[in-house]
Protein backbone atom coordinates (compact mmCIF):
# COMPACT_ATOMS: atom_id res chain seq x y z
CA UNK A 1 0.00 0.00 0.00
CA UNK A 2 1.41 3.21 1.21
CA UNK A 3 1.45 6.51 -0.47
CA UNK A 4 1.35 4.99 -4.43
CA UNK A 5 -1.70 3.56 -3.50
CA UNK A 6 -4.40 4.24 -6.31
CA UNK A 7 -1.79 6.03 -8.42
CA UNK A 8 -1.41 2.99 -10.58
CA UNK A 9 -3.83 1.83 -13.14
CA UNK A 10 -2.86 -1.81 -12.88
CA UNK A 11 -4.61 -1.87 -9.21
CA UNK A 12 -7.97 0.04 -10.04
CA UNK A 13 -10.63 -2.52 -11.77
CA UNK A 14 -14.37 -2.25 -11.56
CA UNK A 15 -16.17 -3.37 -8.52
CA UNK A 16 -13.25 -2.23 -6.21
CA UNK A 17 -14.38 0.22 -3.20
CA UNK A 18 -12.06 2.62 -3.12
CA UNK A 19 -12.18 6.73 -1.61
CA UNK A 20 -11.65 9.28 -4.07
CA UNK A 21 -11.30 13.00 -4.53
CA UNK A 22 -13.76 14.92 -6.05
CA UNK A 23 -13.02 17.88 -8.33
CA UNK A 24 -14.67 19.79 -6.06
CA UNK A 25 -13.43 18.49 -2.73
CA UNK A 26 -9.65 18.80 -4.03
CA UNK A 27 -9.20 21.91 -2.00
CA UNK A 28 -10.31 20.54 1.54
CA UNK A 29 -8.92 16.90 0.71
CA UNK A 30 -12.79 15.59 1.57
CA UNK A 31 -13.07 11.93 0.25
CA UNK A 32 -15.87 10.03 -0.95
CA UNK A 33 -16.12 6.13 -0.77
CA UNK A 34 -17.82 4.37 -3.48
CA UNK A 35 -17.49 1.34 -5.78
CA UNK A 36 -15.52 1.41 -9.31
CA UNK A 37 -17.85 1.53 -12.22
CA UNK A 38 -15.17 2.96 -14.91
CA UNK A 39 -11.85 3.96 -15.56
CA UNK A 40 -11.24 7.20 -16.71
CA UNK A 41 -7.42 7.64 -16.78
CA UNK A 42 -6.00 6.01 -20.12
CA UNK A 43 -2.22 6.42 -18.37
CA UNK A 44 -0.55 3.50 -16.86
CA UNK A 45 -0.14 6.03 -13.58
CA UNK A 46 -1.29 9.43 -12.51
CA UNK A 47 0.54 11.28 -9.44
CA UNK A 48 -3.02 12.45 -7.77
CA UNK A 49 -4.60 9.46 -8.18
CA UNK A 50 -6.54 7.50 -11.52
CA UNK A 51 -9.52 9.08 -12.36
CA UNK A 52 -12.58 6.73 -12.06
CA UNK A 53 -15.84 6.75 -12.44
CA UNK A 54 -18.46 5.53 -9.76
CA UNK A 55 -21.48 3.45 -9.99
CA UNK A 56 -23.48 6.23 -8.24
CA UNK A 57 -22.08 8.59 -11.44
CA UNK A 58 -19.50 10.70 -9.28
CA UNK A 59 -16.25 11.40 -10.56
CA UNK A 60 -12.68 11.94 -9.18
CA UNK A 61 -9.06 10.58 -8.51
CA UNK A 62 -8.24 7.44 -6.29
CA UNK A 63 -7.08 8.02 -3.18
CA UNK A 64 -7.46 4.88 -1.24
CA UNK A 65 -8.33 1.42 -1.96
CA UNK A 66 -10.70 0.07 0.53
CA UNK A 67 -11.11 -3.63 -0.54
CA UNK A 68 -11.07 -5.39 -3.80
């Protein structure tokens, strides 16, 4: 785990729970937890975190990976 965690494509796949980052939370840091619908980032890694798509339809970067 440790900081890299949900900077690497390879680890993000759909029906993960993970906590990410939305756009609009990126100034306070505020997560959001949710299940993986779609990936968004094409890149094999981002620094902020892949950009994913959630099965509730919010968007934003990976931050933590809860359980596969």
């Amino acid at each position: 785990m440790g900081n890299s965690q949900g900077q690497q494509r390879s680890q993000i796949h759909p029906g993960l729970e993970v906590d990410i980052v939305l756009k609009k939370d990126q100034a306070t840091g505020s997560l959001t937890r949710g299940i993986v619908q779609d990936i968004l980032t094409n890149s094999a890694t981002h620094p902020h975190g892949i950009k994913v798509r959630l099965k509730d339809g919010q968007v934003g970067r990976v931050q933590a990976i809860i359980r596969p």
